[in-house]
N, C-alpha and C. Protein backbone atom coordinates (compact mmCIF):
# COMPACT_ATOMS: atom_id res chain seq x y z
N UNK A 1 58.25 131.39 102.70
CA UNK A 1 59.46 131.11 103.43
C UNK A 1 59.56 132.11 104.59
N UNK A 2 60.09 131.89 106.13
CA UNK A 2 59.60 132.50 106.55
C UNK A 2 61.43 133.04 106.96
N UNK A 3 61.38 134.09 107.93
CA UNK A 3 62.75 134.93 107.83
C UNK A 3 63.58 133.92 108.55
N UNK A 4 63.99 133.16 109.26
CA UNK A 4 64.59 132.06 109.72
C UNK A 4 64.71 131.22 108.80
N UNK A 5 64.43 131.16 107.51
CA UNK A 5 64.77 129.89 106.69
C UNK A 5 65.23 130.62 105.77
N UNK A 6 64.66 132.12 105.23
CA UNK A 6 65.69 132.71 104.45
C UNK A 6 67.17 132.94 105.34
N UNK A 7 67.28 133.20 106.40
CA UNK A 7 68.50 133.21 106.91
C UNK A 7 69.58 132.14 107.35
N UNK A 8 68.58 130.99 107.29
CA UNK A 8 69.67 130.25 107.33
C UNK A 8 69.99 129.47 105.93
N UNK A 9 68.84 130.07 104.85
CA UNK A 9 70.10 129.43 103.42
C UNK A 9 70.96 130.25 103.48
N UNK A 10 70.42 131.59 103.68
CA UNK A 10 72.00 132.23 103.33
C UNK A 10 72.80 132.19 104.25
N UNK A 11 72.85 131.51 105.23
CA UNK A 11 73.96 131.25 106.27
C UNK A 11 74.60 129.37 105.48
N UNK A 12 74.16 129.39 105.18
CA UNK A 12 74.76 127.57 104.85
C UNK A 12 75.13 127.97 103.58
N UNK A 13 74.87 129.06 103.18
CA UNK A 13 75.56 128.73 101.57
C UNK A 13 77.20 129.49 101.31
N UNK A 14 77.78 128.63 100.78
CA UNK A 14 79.45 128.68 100.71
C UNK A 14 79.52 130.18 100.70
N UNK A 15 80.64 130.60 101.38
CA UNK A 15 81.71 132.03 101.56
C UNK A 15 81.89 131.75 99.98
N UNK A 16 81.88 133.10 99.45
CA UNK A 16 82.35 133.27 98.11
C UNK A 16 83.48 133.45 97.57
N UNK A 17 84.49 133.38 98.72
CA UNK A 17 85.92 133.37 98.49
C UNK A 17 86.59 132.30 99.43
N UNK A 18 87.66 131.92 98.64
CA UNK A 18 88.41 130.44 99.62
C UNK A 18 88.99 131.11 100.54
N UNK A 19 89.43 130.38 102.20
CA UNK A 19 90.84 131.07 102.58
C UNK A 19 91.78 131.11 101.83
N UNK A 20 92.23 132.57 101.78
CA UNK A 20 93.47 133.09 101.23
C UNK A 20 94.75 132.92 102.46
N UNK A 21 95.70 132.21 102.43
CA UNK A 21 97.33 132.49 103.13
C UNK A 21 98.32 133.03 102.17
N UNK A 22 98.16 134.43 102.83
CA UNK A 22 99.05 135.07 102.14
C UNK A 22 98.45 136.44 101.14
N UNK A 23 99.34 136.91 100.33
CA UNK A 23 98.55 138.03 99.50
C UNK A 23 98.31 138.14 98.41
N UNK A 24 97.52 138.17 97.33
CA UNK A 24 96.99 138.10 96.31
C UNK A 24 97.67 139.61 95.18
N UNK A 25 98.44 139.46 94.33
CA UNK A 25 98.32 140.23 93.40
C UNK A 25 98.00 140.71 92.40
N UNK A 26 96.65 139.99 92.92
CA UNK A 26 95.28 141.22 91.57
C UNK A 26 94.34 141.00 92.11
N UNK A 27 93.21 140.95 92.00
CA UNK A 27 92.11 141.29 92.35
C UNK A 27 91.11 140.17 91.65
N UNK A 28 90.36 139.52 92.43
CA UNK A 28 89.25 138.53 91.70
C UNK A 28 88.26 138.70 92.95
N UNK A 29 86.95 139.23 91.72
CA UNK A 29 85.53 139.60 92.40
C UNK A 29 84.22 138.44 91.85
N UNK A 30 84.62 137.61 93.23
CA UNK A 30 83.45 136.58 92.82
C UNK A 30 82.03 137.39 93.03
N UNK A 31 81.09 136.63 92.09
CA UNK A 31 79.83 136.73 92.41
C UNK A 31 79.18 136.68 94.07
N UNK A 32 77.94 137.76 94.26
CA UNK A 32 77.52 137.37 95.85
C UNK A 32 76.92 136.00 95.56
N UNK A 33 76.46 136.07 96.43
CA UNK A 33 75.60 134.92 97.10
C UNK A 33 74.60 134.89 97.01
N UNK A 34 73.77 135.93 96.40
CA UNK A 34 72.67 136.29 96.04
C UNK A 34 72.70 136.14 94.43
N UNK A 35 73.87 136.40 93.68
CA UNK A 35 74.21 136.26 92.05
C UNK A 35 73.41 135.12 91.19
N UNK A 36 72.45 135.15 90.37
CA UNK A 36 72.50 133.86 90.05
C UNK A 36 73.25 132.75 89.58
N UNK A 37 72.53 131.51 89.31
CA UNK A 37 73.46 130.63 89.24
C UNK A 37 74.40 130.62 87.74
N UNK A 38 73.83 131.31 87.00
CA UNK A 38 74.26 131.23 85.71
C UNK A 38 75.40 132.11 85.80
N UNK A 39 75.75 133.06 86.56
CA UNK A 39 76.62 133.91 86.76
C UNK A 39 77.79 133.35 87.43
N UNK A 40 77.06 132.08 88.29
CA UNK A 40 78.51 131.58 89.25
C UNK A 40 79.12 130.19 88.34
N UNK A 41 78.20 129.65 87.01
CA UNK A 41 79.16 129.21 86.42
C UNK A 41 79.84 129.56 85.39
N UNK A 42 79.88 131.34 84.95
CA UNK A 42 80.16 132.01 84.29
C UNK A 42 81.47 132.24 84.99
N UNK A 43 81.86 132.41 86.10
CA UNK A 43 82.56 132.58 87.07
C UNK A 43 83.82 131.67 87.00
N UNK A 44 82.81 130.11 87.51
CA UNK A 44 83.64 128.95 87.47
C UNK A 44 84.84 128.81 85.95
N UNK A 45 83.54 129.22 85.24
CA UNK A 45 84.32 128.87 83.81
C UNK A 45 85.54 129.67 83.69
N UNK A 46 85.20 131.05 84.07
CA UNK A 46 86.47 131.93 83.97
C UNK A 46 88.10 131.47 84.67
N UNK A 47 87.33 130.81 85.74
CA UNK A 47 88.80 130.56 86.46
C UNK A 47 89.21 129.45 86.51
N UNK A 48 88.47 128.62 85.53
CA UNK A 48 89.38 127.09 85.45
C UNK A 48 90.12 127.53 83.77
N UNK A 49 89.66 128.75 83.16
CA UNK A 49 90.70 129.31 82.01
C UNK A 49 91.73 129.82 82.84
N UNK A 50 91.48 130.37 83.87
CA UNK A 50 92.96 131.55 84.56
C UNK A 50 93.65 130.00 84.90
N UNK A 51 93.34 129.24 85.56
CA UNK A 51 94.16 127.98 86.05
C UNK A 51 94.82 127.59 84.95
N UNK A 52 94.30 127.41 83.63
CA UNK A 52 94.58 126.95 82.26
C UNK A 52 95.66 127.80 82.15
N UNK A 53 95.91 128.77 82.42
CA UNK A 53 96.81 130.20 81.87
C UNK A 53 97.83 130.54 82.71
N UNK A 54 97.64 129.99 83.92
CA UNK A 54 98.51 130.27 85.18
C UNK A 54 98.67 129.34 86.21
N UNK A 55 99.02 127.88 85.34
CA UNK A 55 99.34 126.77 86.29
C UNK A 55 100.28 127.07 87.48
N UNK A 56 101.10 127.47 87.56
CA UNK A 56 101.47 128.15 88.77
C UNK A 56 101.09 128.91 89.75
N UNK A 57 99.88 129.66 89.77
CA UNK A 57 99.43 130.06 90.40
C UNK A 57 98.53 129.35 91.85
N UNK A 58 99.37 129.59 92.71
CA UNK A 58 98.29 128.64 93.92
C UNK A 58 97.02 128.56 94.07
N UNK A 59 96.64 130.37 94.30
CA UNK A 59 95.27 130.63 94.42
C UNK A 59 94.41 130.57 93.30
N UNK A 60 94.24 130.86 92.56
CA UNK A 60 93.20 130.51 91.35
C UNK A 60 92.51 129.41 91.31
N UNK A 61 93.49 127.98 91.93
CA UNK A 61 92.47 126.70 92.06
C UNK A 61 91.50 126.59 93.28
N UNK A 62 92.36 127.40 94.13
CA UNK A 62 91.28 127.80 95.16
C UNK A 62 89.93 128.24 95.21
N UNK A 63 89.59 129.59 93.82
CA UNK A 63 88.84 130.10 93.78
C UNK A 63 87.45 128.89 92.94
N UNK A 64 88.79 128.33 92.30
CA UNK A 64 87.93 127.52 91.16
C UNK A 64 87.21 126.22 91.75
N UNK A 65 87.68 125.70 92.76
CA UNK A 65 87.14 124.90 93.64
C UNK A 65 86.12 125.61 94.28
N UNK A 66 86.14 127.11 94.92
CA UNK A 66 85.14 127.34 95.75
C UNK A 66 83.63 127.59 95.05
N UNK A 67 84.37 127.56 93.73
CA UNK A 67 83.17 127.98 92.85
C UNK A 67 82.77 126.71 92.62
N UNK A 68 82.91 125.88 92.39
CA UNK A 68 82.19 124.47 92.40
C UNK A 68 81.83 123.96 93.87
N UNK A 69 82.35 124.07 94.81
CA UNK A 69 81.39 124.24 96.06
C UNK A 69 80.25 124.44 96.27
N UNK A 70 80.12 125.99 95.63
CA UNK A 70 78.80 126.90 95.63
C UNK A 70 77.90 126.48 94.56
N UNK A 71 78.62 125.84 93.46
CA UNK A 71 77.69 125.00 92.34
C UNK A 71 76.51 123.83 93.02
N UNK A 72 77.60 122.83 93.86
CA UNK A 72 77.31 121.57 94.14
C UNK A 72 75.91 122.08 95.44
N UNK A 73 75.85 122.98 96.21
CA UNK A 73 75.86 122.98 96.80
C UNK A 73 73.93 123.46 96.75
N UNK A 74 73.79 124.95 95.59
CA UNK A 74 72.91 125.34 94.75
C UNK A 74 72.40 124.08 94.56
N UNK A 75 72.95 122.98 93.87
CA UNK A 75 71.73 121.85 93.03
C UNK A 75 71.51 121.00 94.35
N UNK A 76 71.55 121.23 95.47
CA UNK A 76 70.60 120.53 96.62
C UNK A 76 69.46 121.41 97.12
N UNK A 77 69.36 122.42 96.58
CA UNK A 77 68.15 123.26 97.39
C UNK A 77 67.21 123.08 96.25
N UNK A 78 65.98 122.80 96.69
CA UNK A 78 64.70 122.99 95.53
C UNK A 78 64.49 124.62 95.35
N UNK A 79 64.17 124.17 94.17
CA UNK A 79 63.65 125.57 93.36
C UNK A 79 63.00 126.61 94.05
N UNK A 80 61.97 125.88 94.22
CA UNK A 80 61.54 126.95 95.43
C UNK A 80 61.68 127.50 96.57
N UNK A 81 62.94 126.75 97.16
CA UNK A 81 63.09 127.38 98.11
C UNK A 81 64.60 128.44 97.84
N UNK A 82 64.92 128.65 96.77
CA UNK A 82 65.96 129.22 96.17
C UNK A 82 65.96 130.67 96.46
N UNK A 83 67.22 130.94 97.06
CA UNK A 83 67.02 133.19 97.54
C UNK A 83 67.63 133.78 96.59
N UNK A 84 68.46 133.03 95.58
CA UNK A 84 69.30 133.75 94.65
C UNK A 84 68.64 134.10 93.21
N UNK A 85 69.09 135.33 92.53
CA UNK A 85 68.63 135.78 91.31
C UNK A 85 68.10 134.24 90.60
N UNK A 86 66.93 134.57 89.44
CA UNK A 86 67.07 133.54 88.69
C UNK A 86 67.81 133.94 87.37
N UNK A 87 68.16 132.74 86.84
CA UNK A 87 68.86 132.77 86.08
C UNK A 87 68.16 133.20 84.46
């Protein structure tokens, strides 16, 4: 793979955080972008429980969507051409 194609997966692959409007009171540390994948649905899983726990909360579905973004997004690149940890 040559440095132009590693740079542009990691340019096409989802921001690891949604836009936020407004301010967050706590702290949620998604996985990079480099994380493997097993980690980002370790991730996902976590925050469709916080959604479970904190239906009121705006942002949390945000996160939980962006994390299925970055899911959907992982199972279009072949294996080999994959930059992130393996799992």
């Amino acid at each position: 793979m040559t440095h132009e194609e590693y740079g542009q997966l990691l340019y096409d692959h989802p921001d690891e955080s949604p836009e936020i409007v407004g301010l967050l009171d706590y702290l949620i540390d998604p996985p990079s972008r480099l994380a493997s994948t097993a980690r980002w649905v370790r991730f996902r899983d976590n925050m469709a429980q916080a959604v479970a726990d904190r239906p009121d909360d705006a942002h949390l579905p945000l996160f939980l969507a962006q994390a299925e973004k970055i899911l959907a997004y992982r199972a279009t690149i072949a294996p080999e051409r994959r930059i992130w940890k393996a799992d």
